[in-house]
PDB file of N, CA and C in Angstrom:
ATOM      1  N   UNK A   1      -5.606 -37.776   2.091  1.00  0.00           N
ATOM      2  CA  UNK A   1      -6.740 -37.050   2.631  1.00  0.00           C
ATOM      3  C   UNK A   1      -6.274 -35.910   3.528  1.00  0.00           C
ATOM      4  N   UNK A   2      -5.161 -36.331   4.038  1.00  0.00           N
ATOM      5  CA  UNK A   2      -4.613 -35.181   5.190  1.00  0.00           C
ATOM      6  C   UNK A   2      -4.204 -33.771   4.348  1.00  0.00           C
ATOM      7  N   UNK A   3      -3.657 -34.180   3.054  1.00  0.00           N
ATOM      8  CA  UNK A   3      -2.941 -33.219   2.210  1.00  0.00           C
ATOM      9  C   UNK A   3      -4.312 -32.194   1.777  1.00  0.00           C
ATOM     10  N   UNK A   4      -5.227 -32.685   1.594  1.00  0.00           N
ATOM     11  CA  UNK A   4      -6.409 -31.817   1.318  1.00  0.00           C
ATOM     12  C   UNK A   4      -6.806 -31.307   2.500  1.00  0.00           C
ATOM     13  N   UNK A   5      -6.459 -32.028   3.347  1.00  0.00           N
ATOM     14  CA  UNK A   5      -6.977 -31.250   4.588  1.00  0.00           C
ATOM     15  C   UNK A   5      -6.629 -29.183   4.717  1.00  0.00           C
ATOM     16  N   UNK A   6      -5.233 -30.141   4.606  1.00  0.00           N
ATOM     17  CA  UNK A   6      -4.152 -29.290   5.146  1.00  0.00           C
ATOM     18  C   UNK A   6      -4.389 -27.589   4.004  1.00  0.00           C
ATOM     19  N   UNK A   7      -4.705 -28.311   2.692  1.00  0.00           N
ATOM     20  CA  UNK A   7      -4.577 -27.628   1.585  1.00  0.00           C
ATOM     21  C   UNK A   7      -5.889 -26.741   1.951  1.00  0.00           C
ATOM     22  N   UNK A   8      -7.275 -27.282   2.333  1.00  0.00           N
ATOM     23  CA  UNK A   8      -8.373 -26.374   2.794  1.00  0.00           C
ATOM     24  C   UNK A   8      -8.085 -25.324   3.596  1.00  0.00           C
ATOM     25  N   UNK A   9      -7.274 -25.852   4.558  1.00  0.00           N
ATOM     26  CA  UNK A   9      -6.845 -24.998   6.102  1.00  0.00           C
ATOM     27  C   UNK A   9      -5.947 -23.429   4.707  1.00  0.00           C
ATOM     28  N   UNK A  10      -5.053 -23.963   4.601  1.00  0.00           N
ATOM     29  CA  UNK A  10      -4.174 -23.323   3.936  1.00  0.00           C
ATOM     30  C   UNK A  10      -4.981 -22.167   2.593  1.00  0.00           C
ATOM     31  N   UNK A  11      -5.917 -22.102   1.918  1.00  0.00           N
ATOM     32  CA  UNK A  11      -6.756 -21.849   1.503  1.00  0.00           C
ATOM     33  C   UNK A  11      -7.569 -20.971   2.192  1.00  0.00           C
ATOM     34  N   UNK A  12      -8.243 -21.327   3.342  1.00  0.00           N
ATOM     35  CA  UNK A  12      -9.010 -20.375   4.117  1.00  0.00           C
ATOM     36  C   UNK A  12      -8.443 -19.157   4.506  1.00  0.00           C
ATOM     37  N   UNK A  13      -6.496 -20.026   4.948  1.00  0.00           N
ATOM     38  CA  UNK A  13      -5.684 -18.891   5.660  1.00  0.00           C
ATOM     39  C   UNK A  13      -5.422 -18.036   4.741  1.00  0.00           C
ATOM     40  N   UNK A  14      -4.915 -17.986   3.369  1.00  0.00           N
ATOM     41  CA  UNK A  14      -4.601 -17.377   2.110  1.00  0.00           C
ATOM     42  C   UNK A  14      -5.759 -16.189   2.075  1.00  0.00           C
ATOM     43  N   UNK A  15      -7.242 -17.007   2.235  1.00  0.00           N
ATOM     44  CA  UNK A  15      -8.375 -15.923   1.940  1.00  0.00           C
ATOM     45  C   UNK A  15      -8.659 -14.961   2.583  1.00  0.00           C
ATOM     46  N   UNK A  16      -8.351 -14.925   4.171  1.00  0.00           N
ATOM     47  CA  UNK A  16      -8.434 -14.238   4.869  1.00  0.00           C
ATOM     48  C   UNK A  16      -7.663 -12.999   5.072  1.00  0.00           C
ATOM     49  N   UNK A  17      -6.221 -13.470   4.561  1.00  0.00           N
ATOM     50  CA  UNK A  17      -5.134 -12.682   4.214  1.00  0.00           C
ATOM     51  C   UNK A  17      -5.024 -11.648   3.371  1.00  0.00           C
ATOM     52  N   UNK A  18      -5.875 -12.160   2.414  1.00  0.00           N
ATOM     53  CA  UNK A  18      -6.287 -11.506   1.041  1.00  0.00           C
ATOM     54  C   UNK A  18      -7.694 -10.437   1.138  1.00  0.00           C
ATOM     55  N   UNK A  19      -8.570 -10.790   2.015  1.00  0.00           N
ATOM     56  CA  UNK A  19      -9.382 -10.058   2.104  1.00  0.00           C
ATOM     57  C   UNK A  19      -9.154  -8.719   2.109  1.00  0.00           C
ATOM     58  N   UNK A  20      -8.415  -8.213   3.211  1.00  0.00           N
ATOM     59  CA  UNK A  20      -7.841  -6.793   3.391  1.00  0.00           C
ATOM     60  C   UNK A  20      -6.398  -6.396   2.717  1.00  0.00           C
ATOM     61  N   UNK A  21      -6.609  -5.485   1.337  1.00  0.00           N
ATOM     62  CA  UNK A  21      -5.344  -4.863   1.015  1.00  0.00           C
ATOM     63  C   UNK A  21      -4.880  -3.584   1.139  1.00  0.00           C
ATOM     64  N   UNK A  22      -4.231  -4.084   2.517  1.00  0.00           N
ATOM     65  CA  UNK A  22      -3.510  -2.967   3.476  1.00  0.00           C
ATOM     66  C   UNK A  22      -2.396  -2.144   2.236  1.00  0.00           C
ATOM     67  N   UNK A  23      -1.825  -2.357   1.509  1.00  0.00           N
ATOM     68  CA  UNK A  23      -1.531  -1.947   0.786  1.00  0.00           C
ATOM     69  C   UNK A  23      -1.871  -0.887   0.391  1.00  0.00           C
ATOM     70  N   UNK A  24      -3.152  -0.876  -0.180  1.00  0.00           N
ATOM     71  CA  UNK A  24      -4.038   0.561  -1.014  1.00  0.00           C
ATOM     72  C   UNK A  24      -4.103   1.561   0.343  1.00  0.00           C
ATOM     73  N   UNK A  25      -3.888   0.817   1.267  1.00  0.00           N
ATOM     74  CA  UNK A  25      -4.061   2.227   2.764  1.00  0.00           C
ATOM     75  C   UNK A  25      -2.893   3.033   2.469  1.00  0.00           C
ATOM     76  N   UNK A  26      -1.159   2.033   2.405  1.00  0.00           N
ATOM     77  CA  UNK A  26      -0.511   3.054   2.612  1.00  0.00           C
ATOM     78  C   UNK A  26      -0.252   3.587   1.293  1.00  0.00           C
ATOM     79  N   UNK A  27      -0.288   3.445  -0.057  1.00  0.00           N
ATOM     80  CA  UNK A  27      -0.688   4.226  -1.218  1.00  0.00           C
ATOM     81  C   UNK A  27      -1.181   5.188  -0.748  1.00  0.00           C
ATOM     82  N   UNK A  28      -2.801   5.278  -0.571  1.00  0.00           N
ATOM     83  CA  UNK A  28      -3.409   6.463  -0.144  1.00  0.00           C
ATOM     84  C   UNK A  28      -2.687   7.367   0.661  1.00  0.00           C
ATOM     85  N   UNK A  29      -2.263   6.765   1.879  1.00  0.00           N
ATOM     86  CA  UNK A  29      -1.545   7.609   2.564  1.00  0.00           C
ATOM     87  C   UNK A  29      -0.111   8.405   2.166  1.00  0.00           C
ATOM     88  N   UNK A  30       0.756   7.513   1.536  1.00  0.00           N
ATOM     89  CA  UNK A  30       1.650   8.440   0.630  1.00  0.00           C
ATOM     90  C   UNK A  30       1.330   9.171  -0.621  1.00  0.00           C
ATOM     91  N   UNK A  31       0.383   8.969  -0.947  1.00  0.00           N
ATOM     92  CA  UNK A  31      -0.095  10.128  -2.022  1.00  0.00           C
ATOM     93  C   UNK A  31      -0.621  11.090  -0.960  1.00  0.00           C
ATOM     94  N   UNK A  32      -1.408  11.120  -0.053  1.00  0.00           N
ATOM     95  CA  UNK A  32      -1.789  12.236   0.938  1.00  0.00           C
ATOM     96  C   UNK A  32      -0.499  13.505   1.392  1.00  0.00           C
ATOM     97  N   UNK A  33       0.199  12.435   2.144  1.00  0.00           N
ATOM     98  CA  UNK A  33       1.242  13.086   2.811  1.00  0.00           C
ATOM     99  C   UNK A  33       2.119  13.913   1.508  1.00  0.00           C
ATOM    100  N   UNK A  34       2.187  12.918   0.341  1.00  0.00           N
ATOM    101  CA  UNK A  34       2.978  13.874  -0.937  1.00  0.00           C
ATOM    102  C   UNK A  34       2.523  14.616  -1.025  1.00  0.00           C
ATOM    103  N   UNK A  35       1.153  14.903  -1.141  1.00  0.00           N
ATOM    104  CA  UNK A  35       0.231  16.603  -1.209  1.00  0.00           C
ATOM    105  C   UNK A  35       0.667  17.347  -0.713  1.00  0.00           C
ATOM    106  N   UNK A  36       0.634  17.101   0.628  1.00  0.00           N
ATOM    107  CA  UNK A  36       0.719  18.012   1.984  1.00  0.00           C
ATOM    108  C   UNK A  36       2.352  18.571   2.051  1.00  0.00           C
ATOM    109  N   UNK A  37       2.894  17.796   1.303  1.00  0.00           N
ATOM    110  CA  UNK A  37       4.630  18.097   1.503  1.00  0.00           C
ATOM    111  C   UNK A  37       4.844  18.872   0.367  1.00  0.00           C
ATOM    112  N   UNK A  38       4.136  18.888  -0.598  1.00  0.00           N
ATOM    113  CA  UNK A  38       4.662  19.523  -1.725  1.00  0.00           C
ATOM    114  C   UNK A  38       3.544  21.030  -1.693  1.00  0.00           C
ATOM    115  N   UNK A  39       2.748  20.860  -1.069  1.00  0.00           N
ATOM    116  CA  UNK A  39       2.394  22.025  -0.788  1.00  0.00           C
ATOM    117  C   UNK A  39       3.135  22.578   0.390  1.00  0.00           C
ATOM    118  N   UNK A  40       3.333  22.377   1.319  1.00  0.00           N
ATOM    119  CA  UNK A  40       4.103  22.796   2.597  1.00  0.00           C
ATOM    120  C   UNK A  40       5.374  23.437   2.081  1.00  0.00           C
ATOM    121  N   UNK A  41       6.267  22.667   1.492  1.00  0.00           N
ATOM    122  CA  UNK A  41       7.506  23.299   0.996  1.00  0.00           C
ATOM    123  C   UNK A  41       7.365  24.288  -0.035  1.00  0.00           C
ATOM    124  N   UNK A  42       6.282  24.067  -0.944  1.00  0.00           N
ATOM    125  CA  UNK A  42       6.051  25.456  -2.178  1.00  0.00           C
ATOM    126  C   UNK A  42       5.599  26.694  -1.223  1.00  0.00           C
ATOM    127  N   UNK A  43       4.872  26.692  -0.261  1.00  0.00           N
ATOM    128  CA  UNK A  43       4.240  27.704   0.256  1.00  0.00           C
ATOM    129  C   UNK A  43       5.395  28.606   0.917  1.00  0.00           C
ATOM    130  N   UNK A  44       6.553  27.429   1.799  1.00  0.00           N
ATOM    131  CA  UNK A  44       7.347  27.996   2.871  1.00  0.00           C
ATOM    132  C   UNK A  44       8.714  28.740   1.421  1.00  0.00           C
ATOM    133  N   UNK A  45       8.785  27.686   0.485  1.00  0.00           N
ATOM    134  CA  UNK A  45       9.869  28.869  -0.680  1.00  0.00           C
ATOM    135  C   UNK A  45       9.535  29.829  -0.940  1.00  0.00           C
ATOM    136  N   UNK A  46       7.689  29.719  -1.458  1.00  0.00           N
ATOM    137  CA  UNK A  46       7.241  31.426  -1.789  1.00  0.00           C
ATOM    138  C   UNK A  46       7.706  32.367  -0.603  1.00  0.00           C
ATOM    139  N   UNK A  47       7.478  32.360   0.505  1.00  0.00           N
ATOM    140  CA  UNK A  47       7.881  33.420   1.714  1.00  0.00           C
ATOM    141  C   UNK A  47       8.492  33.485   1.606  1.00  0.00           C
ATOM    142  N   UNK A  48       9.421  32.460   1.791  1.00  0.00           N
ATOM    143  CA  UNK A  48      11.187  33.037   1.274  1.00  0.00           C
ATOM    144  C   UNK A  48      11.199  33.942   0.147  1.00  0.00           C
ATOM    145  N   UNK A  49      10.950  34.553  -0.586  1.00  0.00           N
ATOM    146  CA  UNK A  49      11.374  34.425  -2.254  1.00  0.00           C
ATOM    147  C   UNK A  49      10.344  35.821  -2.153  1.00  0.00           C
ATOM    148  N   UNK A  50       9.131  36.046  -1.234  1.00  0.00           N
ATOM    149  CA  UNK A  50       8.873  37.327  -1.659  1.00  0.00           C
ATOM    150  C   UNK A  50       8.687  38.246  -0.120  1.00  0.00           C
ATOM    151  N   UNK A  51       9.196  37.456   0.955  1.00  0.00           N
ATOM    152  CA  UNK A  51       9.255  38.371   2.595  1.00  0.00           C
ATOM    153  C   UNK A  51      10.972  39.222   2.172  1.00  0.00           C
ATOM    154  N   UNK A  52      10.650  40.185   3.117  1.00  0.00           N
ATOM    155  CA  UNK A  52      11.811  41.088   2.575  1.00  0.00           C
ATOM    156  C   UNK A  52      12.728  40.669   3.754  1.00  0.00           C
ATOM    157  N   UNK A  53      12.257  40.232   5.345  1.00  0.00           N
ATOM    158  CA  UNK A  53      12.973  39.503   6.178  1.00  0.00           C
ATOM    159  C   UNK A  53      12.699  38.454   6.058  1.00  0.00           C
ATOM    160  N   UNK A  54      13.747  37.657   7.232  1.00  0.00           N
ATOM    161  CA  UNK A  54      13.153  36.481   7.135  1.00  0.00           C
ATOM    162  C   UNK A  54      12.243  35.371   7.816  1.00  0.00           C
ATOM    163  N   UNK A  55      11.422  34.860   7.196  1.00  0.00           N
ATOM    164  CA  UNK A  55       9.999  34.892   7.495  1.00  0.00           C
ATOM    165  C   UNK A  55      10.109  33.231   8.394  1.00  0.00           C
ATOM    166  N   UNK A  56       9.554  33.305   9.905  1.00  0.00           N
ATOM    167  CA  UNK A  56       9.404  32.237  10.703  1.00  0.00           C
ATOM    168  C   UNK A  56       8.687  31.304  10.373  1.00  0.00           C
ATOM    169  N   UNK A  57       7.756  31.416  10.242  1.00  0.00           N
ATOM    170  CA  UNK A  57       6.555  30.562   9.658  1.00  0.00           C
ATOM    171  C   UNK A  57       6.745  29.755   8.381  1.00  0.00           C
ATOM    172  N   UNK A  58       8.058  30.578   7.497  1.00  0.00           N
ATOM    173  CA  UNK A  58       8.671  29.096   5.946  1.00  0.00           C
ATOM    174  C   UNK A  58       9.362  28.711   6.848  1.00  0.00           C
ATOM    175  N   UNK A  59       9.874  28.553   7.685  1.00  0.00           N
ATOM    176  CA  UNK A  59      10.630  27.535   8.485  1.00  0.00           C
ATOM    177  C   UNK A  59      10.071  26.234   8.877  1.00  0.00           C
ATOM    178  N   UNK A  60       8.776  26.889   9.299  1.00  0.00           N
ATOM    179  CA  UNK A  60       7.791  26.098  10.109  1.00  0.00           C
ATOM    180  C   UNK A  60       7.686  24.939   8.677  1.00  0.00           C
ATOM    181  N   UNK A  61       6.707  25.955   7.905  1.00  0.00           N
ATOM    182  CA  UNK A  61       6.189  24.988   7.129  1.00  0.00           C
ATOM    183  C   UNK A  61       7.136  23.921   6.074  1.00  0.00           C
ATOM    184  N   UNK A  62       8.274  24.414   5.539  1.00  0.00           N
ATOM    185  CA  UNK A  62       9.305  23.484   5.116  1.00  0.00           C
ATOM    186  C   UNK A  62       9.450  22.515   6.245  1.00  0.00           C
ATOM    187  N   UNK A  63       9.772  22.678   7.328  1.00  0.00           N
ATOM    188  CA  UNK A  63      10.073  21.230   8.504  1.00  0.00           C
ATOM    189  C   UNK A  63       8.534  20.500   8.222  1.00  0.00           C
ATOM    190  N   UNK A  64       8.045  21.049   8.263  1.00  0.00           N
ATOM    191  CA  UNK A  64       6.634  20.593   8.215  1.00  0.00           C
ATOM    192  C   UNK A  64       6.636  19.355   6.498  1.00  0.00           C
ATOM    193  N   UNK A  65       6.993  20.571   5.829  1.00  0.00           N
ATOM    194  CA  UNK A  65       7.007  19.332   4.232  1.00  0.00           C
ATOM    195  C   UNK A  65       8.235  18.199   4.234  1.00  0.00           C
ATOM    196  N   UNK A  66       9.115  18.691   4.941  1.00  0.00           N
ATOM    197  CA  UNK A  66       9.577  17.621   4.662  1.00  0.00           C
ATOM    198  C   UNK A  66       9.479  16.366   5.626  1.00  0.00           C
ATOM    199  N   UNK A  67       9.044  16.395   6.551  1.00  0.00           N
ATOM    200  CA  UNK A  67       8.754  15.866   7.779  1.00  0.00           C
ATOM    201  C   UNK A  67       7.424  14.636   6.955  1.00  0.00           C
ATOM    202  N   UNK A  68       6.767  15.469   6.167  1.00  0.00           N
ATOM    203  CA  UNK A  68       6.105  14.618   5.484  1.00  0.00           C
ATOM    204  C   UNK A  68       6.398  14.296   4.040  1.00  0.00           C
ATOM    205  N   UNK A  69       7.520  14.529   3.562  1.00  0.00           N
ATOM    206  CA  UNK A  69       8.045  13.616   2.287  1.00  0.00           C
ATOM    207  C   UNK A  69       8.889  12.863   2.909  1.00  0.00           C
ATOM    208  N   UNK A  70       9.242  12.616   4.055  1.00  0.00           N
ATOM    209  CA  UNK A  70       9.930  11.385   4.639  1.00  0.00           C
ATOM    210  C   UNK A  70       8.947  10.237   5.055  1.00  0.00           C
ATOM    211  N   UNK A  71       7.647  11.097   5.617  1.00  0.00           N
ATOM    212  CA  UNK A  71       6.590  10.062   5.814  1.00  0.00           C
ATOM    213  C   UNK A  71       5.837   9.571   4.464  1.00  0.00           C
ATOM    214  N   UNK A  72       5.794  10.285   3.569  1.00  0.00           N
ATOM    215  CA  UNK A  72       5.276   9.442   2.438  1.00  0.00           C
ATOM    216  C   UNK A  72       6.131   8.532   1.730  1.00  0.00           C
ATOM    217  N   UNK A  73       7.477   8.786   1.621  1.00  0.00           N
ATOM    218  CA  UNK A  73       8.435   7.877   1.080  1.00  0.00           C
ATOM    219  C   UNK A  73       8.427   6.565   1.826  1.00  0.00           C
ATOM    220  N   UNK A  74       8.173   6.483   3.125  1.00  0.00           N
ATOM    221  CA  UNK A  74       8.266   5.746   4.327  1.00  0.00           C
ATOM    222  C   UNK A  74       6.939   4.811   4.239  1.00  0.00           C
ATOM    223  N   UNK A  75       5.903   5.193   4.080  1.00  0.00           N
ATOM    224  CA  UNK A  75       4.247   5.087   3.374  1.00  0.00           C
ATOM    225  C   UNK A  75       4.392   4.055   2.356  1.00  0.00           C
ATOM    226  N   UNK A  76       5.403   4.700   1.296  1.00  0.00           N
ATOM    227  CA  UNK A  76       5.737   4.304   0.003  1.00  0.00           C
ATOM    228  C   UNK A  76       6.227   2.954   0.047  1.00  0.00           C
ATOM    229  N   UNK A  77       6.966   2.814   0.743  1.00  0.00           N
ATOM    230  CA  UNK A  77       7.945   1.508   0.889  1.00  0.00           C
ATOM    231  C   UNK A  77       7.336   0.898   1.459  1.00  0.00           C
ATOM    232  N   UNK A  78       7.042   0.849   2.403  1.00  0.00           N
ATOM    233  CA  UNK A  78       5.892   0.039   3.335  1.00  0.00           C
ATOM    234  C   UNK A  78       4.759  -0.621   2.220  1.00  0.00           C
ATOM    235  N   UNK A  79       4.279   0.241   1.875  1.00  0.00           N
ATOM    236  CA  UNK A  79       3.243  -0.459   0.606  1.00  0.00           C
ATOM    237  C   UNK A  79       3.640  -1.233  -0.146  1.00  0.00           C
ATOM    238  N   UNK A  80       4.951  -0.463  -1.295  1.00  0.00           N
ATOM    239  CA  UNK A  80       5.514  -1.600  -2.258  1.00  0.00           C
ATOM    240  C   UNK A  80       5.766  -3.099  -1.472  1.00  0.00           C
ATOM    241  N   UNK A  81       6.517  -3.026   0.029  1.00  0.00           N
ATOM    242  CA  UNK A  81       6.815  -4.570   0.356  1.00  0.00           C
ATOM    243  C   UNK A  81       5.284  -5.302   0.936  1.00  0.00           C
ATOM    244  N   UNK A  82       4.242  -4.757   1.229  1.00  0.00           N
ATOM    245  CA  UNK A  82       3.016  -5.372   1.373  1.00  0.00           C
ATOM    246  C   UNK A  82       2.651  -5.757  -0.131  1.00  0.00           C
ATOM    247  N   UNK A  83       2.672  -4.689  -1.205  1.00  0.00           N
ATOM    248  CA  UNK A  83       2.144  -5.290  -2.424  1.00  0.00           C
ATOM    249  C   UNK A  83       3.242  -6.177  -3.046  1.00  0.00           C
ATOM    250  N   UNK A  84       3.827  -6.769  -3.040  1.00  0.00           N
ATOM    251  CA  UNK A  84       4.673  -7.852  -3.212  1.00  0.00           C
ATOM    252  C   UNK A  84       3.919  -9.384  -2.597  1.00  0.00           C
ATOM    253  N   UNK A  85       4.099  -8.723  -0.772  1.00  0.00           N
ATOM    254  CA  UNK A  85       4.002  -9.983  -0.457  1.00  0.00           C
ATOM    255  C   UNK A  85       2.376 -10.303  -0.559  1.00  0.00           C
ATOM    256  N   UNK A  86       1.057  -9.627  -0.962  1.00  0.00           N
ATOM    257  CA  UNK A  86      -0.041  -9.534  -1.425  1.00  0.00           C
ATOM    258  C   UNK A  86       0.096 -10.603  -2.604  1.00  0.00           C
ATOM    259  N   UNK A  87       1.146 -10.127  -3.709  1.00  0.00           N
ATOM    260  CA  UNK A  87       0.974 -10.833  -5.004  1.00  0.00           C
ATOM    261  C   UNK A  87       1.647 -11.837  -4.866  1.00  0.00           C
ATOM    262  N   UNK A  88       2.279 -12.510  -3.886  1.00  0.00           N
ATOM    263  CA  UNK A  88       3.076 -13.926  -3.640  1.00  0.00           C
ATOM    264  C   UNK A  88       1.569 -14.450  -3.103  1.00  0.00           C
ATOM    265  N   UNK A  89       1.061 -14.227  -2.305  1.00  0.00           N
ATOM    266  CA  UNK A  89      -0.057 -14.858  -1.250  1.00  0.00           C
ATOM    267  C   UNK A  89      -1.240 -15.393  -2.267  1.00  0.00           C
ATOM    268  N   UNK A  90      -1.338 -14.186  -3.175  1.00  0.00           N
ATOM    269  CA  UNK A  90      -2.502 -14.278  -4.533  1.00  0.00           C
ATOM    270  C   UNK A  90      -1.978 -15.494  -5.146  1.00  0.00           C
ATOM    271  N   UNK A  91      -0.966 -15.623  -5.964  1.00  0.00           N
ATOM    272  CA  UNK A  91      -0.027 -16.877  -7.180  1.00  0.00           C
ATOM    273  C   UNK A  91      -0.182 -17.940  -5.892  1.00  0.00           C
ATOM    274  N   UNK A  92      -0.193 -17.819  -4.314  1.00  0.00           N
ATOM    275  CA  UNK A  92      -0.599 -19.156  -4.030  1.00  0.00           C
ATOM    276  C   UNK A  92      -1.574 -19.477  -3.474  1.00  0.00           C
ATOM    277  N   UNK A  93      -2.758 -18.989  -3.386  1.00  0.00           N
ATOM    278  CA  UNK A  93      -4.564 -18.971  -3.467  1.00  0.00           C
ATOM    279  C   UNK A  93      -4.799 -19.918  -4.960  1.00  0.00           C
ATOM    280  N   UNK A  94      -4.190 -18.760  -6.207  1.00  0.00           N
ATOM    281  CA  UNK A  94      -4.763 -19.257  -7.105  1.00  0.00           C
ATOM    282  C   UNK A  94      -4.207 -21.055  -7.430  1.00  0.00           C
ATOM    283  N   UNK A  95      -2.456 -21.089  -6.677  1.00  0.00           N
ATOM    284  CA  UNK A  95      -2.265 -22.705  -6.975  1.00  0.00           C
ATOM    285  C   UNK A  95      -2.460 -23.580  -5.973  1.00  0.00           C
ATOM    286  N   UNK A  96      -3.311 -23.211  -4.963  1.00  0.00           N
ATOM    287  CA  UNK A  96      -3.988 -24.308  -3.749  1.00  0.00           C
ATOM    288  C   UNK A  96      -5.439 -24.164  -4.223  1.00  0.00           C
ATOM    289  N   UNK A  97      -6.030 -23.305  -5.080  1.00  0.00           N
ATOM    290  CA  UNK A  97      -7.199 -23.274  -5.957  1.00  0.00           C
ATOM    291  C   UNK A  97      -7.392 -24.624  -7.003  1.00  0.00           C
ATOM    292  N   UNK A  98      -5.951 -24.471  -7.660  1.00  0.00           N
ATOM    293  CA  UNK A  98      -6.484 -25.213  -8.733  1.00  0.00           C
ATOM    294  C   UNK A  98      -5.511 -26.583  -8.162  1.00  0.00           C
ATOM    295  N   UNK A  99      -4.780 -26.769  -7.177  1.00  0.00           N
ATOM    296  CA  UNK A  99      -4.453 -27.999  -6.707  1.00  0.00           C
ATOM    297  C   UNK A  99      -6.215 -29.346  -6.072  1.00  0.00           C
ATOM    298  N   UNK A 100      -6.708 -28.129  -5.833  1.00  0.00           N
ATOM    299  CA  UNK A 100      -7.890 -28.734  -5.076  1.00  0.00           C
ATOM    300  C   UNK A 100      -9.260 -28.772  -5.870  1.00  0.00           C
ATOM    301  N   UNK A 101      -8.787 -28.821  -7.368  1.00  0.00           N
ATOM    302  CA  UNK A 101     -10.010 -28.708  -8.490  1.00  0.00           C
ATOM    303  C   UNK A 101     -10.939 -27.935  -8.149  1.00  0.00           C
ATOM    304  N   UNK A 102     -10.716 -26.478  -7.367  1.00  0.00           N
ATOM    305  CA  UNK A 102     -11.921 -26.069  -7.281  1.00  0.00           C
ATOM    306  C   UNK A 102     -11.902 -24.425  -8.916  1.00  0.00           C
ATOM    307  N   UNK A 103     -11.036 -24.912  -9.726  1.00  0.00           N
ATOM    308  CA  UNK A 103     -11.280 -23.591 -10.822  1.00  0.00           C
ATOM    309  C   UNK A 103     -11.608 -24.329 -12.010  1.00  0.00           C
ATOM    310  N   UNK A 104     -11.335 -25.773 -12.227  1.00  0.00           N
ATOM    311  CA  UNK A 104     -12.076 -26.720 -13.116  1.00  0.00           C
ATOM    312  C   UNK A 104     -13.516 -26.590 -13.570  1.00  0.00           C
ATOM    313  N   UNK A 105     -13.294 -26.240 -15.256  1.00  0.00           N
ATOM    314  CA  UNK A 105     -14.989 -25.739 -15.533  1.00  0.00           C
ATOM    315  C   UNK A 105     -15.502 -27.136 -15.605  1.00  0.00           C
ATOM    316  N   UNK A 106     -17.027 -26.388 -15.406  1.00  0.00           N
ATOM    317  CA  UNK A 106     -17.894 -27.431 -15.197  1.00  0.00           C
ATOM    318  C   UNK A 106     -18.413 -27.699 -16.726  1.00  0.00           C
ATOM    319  N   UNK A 107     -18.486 -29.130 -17.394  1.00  0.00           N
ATOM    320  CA  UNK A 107     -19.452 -29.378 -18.144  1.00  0.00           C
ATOM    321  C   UNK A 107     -20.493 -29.496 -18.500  1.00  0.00           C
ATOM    322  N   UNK A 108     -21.358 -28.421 -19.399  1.00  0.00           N
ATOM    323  CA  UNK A 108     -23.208 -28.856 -19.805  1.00  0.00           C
ATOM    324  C   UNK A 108     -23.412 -30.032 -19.471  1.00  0.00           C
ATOM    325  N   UNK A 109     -24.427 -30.137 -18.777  1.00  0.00           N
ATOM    326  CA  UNK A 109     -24.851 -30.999 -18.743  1.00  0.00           C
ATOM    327  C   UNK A 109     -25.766 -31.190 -19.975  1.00  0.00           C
ATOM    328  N   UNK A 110     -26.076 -32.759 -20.753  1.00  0.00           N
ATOM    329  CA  UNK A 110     -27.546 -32.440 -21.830  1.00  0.00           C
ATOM    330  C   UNK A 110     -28.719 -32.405 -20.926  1.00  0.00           C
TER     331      UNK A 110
END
């Protein structure tokens, strides 16, 4: 009886865990910051490539892109090891699920 106990507790904690997937935040956020970096650095090469001196502001904005392709890579990784440990937490919801007969179909009744 204790083992079901324990297995409910364990279950609730799993669900709660699962509720929020922090994950899709930092996705979003490294696809954001990739925008912003790959525009930042295209903008600061064009100046380079058509200022006849040389232009302060591609300085700016290259530190600027890459400042944020370090933060999206950084974003990136962060996510992949949340979505990992997301899909370990899920495979054991679903086997304290079916330890505790609660995914067992139900039979018609006549």
């Amino acid at each position: 009886m204790s083992s079901e106990v324990e297995l409910q507790s364990e279950l609730q904690s799993l669900s709660k865990r699962l509720e929020d997937r922090l994950s899709i935040v930092h996705f979003a956020w490294s696809f954001g910051l990739g925008c912003v970096a790959f525009m930042g650095v295209g903008v600061g090469i064009k100046l380079f490539v058509d200022s006849i001196r040389t232009p302060t502001l591609a300085f700016v904005l290259l530190l600027i892109g890459m400042a944020c392709a370090v933060m999206a890579a950084v974003r990136l990784t962060r996510g992949l090891k949340l979505f990992a440990a997301e899909g370990r937490d899920f495979q054991r919801f679903l086997t304290v699920r079916s330890e505790l007969g609660l995914d067992r179909p139900q039979l018609p009744s006549a």
